[in-house]
Protein backbone atom coordinates (compact mmCIF):
# COMPACT_ATOMS: atom_id res chain seq x y z
CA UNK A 1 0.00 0.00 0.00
CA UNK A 2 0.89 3.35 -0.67
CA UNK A 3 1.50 5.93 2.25
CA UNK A 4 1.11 9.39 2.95
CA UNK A 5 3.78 11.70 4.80
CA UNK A 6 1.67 11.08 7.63
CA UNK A 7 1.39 7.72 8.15
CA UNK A 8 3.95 7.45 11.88
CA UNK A 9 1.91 10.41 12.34
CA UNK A 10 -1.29 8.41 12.71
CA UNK A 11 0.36 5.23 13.49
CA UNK A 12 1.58 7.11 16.52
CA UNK A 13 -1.83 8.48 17.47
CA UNK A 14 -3.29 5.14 17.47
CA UNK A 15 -5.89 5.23 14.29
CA UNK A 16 -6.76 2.22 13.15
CA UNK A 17 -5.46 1.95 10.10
CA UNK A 18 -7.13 0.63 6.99
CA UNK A 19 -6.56 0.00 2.88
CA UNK A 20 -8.17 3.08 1.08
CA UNK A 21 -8.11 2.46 -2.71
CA UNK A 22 -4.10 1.31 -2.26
CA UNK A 23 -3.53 3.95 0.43
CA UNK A 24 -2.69 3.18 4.33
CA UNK A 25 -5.25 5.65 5.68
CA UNK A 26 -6.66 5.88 9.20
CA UNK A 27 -10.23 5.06 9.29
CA UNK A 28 -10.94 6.67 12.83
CA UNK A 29 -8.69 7.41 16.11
CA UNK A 30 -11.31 7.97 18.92
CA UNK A 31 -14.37 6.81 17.45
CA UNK A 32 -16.09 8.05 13.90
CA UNK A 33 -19.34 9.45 16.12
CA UNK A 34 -17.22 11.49 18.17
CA UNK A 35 -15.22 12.76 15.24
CA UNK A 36 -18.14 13.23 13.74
CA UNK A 37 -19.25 15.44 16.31
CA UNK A 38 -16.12 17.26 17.01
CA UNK A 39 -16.63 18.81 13.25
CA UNK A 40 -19.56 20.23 13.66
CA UNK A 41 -19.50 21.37 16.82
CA UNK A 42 -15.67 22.94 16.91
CA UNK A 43 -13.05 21.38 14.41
CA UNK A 44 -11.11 18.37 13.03
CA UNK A 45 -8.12 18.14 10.68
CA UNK A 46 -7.81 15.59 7.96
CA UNK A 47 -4.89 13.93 6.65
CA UNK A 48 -6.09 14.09 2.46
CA UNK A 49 -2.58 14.20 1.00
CA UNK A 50 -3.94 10.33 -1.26
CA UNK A 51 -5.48 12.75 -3.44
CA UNK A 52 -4.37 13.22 -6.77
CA UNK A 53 -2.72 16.86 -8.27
CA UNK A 54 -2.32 17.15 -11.55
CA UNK A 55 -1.13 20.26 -13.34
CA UNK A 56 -2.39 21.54 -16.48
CA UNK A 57 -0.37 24.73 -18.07
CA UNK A 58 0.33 26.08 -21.27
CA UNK A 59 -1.47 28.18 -24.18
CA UNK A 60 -4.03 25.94 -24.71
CA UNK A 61 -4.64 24.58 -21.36
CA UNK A 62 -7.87 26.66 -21.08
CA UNK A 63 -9.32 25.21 -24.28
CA UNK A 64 -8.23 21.33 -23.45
CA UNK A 65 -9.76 22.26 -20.08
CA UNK A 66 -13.11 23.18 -21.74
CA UNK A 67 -13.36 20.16 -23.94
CA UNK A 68 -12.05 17.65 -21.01
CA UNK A 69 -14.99 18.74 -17.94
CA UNK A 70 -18.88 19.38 -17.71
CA UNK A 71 -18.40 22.69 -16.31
CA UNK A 72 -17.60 26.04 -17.28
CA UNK A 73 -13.79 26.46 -17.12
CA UNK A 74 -13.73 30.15 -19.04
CA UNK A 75 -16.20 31.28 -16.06
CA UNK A 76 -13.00 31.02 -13.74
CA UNK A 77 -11.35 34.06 -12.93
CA UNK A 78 -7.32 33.78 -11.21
CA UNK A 79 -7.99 32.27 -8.08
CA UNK A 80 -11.05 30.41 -8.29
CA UNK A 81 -11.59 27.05 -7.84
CA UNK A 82 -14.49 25.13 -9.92
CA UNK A 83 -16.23 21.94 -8.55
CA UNK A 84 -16.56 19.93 -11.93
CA UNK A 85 -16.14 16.28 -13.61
CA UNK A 86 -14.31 14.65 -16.58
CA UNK A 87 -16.74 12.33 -18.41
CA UNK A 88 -16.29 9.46 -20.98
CA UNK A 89 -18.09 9.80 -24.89
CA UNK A 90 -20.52 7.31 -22.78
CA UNK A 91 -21.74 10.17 -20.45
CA UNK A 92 -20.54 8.14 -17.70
CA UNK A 93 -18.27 9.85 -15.28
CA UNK A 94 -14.30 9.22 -15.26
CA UNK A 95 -13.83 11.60 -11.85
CA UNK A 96 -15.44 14.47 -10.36
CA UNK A 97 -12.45 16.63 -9.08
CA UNK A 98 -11.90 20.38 -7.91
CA UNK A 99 -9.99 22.81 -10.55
CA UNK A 100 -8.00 25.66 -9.34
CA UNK A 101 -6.79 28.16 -12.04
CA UNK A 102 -3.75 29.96 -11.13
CA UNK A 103 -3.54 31.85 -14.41
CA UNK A 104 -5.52 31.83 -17.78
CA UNK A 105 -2.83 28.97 -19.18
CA UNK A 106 -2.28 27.19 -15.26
CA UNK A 107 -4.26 24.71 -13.83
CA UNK A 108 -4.35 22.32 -11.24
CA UNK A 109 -6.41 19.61 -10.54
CA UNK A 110 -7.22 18.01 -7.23
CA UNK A 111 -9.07 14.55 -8.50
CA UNK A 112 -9.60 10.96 -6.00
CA UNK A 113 -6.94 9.57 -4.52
CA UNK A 114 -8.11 6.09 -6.44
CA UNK A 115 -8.59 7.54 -9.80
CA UNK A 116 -5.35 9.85 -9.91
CA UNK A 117 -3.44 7.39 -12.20
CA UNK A 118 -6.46 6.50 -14.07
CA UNK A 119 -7.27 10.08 -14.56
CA UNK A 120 -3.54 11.50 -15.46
CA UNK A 121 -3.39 8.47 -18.43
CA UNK A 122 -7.39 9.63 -19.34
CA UNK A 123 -6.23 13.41 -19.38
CA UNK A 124 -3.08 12.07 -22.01
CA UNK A 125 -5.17 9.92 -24.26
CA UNK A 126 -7.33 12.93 -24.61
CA UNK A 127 -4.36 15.31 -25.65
CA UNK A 128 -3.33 12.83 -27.85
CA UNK A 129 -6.33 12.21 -29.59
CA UNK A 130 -7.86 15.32 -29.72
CA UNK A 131 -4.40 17.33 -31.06
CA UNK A 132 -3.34 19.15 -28.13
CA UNK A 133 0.24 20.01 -28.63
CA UNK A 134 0.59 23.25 -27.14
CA UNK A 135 -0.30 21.85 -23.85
CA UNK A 136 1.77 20.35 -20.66
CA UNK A 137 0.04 18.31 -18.39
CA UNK A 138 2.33 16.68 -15.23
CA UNK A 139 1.29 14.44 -12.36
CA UNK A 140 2.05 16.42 -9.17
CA UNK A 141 0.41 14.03 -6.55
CA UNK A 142 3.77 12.89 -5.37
CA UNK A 143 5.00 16.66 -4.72
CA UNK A 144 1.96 17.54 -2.02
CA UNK A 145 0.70 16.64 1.28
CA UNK A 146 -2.96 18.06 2.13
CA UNK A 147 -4.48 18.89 5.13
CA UNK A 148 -8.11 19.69 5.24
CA UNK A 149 -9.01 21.75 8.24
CA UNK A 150 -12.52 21.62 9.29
CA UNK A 151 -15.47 23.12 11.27
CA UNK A 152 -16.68 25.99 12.68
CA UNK A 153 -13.76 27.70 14.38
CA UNK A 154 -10.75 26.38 11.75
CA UNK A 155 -10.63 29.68 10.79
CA UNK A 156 -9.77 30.62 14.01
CA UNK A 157 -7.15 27.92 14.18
CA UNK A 158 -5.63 28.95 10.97
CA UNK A 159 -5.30 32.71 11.89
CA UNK A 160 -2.97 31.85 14.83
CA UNK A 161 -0.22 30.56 11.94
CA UNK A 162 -0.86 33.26 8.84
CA UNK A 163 -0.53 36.96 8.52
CA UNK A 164 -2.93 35.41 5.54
CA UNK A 165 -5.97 37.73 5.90
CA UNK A 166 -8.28 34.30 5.39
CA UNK A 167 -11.71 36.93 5.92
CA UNK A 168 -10.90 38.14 2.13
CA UNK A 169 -10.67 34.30 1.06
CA UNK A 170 -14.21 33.80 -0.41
CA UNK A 171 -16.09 30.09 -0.69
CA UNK A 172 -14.25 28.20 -3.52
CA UNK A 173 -11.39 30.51 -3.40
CA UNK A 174 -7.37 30.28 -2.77
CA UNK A 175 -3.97 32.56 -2.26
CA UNK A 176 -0.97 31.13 -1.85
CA UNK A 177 0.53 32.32 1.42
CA UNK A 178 2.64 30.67 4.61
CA UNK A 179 0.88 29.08 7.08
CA UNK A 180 3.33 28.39 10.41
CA UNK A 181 5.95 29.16 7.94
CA UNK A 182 5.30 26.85 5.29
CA UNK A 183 4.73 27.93 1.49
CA UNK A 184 1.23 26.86 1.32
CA UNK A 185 -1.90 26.87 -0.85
CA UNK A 186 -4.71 28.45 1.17
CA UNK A 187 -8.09 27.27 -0.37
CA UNK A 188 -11.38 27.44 1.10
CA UNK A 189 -13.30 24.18 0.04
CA UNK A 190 -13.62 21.40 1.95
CA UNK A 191 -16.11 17.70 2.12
CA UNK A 192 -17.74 18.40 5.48
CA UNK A 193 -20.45 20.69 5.40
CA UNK A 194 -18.23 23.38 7.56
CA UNK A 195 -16.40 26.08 7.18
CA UNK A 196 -12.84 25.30 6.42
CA UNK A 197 -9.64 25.25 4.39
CA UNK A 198 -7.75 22.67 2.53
CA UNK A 199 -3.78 22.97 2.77
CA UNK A 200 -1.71 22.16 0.09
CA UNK A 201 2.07 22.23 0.87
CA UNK A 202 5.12 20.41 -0.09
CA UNK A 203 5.41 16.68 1.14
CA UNK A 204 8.15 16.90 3.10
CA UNK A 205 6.75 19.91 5.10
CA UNK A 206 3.43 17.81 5.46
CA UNK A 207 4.24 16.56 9.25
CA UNK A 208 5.39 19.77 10.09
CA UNK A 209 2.23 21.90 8.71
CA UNK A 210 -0.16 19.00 10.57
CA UNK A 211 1.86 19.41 13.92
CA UNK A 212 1.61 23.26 14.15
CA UNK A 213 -1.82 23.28 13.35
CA UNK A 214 -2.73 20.48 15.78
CA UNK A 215 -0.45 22.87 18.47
CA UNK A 216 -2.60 25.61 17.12
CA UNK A 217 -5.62 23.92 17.41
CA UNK A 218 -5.58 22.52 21.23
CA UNK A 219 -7.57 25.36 23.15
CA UNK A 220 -10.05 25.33 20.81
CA UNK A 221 -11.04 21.67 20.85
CA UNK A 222 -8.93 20.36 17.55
CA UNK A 223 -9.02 16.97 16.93
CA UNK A 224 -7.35 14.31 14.17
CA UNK A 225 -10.44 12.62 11.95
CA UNK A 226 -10.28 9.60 9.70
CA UNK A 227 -11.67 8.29 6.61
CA UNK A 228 -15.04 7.00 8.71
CA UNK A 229 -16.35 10.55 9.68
CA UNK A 230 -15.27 12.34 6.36
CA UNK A 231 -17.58 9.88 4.86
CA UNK A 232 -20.67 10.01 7.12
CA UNK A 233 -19.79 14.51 7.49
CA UNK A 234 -20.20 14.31 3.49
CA UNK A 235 -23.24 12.23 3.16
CA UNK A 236 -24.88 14.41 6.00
CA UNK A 237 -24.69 18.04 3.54
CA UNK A 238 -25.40 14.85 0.50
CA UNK A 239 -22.71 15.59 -1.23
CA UNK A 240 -21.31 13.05 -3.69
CA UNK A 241 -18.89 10.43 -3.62
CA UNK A 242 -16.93 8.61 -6.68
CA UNK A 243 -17.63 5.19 -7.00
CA UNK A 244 -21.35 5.79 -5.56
CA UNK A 245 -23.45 8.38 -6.81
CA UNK A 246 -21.08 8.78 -9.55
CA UNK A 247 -19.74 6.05 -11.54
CA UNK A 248 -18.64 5.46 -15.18
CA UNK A 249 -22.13 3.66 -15.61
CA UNK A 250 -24.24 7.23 -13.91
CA UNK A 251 -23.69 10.34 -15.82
CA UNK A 252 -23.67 13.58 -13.90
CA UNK A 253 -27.33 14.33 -14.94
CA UNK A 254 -28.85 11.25 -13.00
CA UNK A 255 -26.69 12.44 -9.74
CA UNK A 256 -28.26 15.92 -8.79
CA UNK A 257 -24.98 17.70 -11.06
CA UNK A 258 -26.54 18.58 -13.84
CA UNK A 259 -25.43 22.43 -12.10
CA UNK A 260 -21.75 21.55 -12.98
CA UNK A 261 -22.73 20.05 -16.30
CA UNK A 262 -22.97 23.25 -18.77
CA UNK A 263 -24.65 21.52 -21.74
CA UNK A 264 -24.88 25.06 -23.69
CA UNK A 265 -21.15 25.81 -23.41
CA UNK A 266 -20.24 23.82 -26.74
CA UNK A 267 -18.87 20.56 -27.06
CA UNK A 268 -17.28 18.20 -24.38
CA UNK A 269 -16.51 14.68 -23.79
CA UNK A 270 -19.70 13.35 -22.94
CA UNK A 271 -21.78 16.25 -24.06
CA UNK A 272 -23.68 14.22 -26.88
CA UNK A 273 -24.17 11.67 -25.12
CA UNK A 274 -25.82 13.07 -22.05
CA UNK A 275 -28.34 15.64 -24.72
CA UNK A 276 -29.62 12.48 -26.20
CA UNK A 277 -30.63 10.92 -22.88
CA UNK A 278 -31.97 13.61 -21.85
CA UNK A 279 -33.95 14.28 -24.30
CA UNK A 280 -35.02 10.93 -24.45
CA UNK A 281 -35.72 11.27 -20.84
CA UNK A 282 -33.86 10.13 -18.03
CA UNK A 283 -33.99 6.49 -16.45
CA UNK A 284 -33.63 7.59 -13.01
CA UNK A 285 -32.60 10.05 -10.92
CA UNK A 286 -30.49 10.23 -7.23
CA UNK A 287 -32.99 11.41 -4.42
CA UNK A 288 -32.25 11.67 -0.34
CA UNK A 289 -33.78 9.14 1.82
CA UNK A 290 -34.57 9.62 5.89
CA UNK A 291 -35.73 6.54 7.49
CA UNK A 292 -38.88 6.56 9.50
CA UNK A 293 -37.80 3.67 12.07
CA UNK A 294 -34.30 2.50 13.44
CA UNK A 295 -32.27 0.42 10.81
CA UNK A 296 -28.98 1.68 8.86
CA UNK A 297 -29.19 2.10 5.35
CA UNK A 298 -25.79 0.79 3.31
CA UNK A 299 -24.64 1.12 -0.53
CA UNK A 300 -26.75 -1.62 -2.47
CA UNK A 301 -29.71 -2.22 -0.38
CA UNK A 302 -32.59 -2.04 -2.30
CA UNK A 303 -35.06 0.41 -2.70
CA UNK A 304 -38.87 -0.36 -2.70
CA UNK A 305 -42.23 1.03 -4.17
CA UNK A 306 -45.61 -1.07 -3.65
CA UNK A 307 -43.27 -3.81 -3.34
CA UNK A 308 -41.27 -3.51 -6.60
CA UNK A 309 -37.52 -2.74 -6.56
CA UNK A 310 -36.94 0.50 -7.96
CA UNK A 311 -33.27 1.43 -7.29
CA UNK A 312 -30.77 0.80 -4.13
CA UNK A 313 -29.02 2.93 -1.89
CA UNK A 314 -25.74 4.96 -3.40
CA UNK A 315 -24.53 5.99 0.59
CA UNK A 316 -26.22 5.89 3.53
CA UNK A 317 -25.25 5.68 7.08
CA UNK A 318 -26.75 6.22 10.85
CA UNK A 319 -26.63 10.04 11.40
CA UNK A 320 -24.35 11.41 13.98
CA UNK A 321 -26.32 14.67 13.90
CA UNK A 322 -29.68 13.40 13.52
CA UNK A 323 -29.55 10.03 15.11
CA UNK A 324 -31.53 8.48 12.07
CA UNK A 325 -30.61 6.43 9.16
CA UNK A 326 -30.07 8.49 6.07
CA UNK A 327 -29.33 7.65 2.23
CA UNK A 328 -28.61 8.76 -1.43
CA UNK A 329 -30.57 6.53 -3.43
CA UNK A 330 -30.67 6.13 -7.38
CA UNK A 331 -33.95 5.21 -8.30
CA UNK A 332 -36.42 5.08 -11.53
CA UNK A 333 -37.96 8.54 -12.47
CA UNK A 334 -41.60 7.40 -12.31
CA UNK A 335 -40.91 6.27 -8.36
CA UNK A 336 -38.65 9.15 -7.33
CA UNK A 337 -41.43 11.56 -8.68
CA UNK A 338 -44.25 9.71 -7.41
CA UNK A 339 -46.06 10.19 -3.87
CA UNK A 340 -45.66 6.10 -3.27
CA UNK A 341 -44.28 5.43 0.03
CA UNK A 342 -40.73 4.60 -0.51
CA UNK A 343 -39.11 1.93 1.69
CA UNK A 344 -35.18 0.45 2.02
CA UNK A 345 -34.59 -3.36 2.10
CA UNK A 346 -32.49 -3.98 5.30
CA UNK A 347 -31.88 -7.36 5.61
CA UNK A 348 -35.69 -9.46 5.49
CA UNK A 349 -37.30 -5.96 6.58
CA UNK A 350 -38.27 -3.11 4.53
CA UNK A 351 -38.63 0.23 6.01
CA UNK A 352 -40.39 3.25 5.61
CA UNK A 353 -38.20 6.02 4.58
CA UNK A 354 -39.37 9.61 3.44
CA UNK A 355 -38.12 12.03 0.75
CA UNK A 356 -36.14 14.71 2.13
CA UNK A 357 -34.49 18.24 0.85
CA UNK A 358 -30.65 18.03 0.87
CA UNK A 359 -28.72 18.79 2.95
CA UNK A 360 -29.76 16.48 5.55
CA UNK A 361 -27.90 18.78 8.18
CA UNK A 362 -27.65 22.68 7.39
């Protein structure tokens, strides 16, 4: 398995470790519940440094950009990050990913830590096939380590290691700046819900940056989360996760994305392919689930209307916050948009579970 500059670092802290997609990653230290609640409630810091970087520079880089993702890369102005996805001629989805432009010909991408190889020799078959030549694109994901700070008072945290005025740092922006001395990219994104920064610095200063920040962090309740709450902090605000809501077999129009799929923007990989079925009319659709009695919803479990299976469960989980079973769900049009009673196979049971706006927790 591969490891992340961190790895003693968590080893040392006593996570229990697991195998994430090839990666050593620690699922949870004190328990994913009170992790979990530690997020919402004050503020946790991630070890993300598995995920993928991938530059993209050069005079075409904004054009290749536009023909490669679903979203609107000329919108971007010079540090702005885009939420988007990269798409096969299928519709399907290769990655969803996060694109920061640095300039009008720099790039760099920030796709999942299982897909980064996939997605680097995707992004090169593309040039190559489409004629790119004026166009550099390198695999970076070696060269970082990222931290994502979380929760309400990270900013707090953060301010006690930058001169970084992080109030002028808008949603789904970034500035390179130092944090605790470290050359670091200052982004405000996270996958939690919160307020909150990711940190991208150079590997080597990785333990470093995560040991300040934990220093930083002590009066004000900081605490080290694993894999287990990212996952049920995500589902929770219902956002979406690679290899569930999205896969190369749902296109981004079936899983609630069809805001970072710009259909009118010209062509795309994917774009044709996604206008037919739409105008067909889509299959199905992904729609939140809140259970009505105690069980736990997991990926798979079937979903149920007057007794006929009509989709299964993307994500789901038991709550932290709301102490309920929750669930994304990809399920045939007619049943999502009916009023039938919907209800989740869990083991020989089926139960109840209602529609519900996203996010599950505001």
């Amino acid at each position: 398995m591969k490891a992340t500059p961190l790895n003693q670092i968590h080893r040392q802290l006593g996570a229990r470790m697991v195998d994430f997609g090839g990666w050593d990653m620690p699922v949870q230290y004190s328990g994913v519940i009170a992790e979990h609640l530690a997020v919402r409630s004050a503020a946790g810091l991630f070890d993300v440094s598995h995920m993928g970087e991938i530059e993209v520079s050069g005079p075409q880089a904004l054009e290749f950009l536009q023909y490669a993702m679903t979203n609107d890369v000329s919108a971007l102005v010079d540090g702005q990050i885009q939420y988007t996805a990269m798409c096969y001629e299928t519709g399907g989805v290769v990655d969803d990913l996060t694109l920061y432009r640095f300039a009008a010909d720099h790039y760099l991408l920030c796709v999942n830590a299982s897909n980064s190889d996939k997605d680097f020799a995707w992004l090169q078959g593309l040039q190559k096939r489409a004629n790119y030549h004026d166009l550099s694109l390198i695999n970076r994901s070696d060269d970082y380590a990222q931290l994502a700070l979380q929760g309400p008072v990270a900013a707090d945290i953060l301010s006690k290691l930058t001169t970084t005025n992080l109030a002028e740092i808008k949603f789904y922006h970034f500035v390179e700046g130092e944090v605790a001395g470290i050359e670091t990219i200052i982004s405000r994104t996270g996958y939690t819900g919160e307020d909150g920064f990711e940190l991208y610095c150079p590997a080597q200063d990785g333990v470093k940056l995560w040991q300040q920040l934990m220093a930083a962090g002590q009066s004000f309740g900081l605490d080290p989360i694993g894999l287990g709450a990212r996952d049920t902090l995500r589902l929770e605000k219902g956002y979406a996760l690679y290899g569930h809501e999205i896969t190369a077999e749902i296109m981004p129009l079936e899983a609630r994305l069809a805001w970072i799929t710009k259909l009118k923007k010209g062509d795309f990989v994917g774009r044709d392919a996604m206008l037919k079925a739409k105008e067909a009319g889509l299959p199905r659709k992904q729609i939140a689930l809140a259970l009505t009695a105690s069980g736990v919803p997991r990926e798979g479990y079937p979903i149920f209307c007057d007794d006929k299976e009509v989709g299964y469960v993307t994500s789901g989980t038991m709550s932290p916050s709301l102490k309920k079973g929750i669930a994304l769900a990809l399920v045939d049009i007619a049943a999502a948009d009916s009023n039938q009673p919907l209800k989740i196979g869990i083991r020989k049971h089926q139960i109840l579970a209602e529609r519900t706006a996203l996010p599950f927790v505001k």
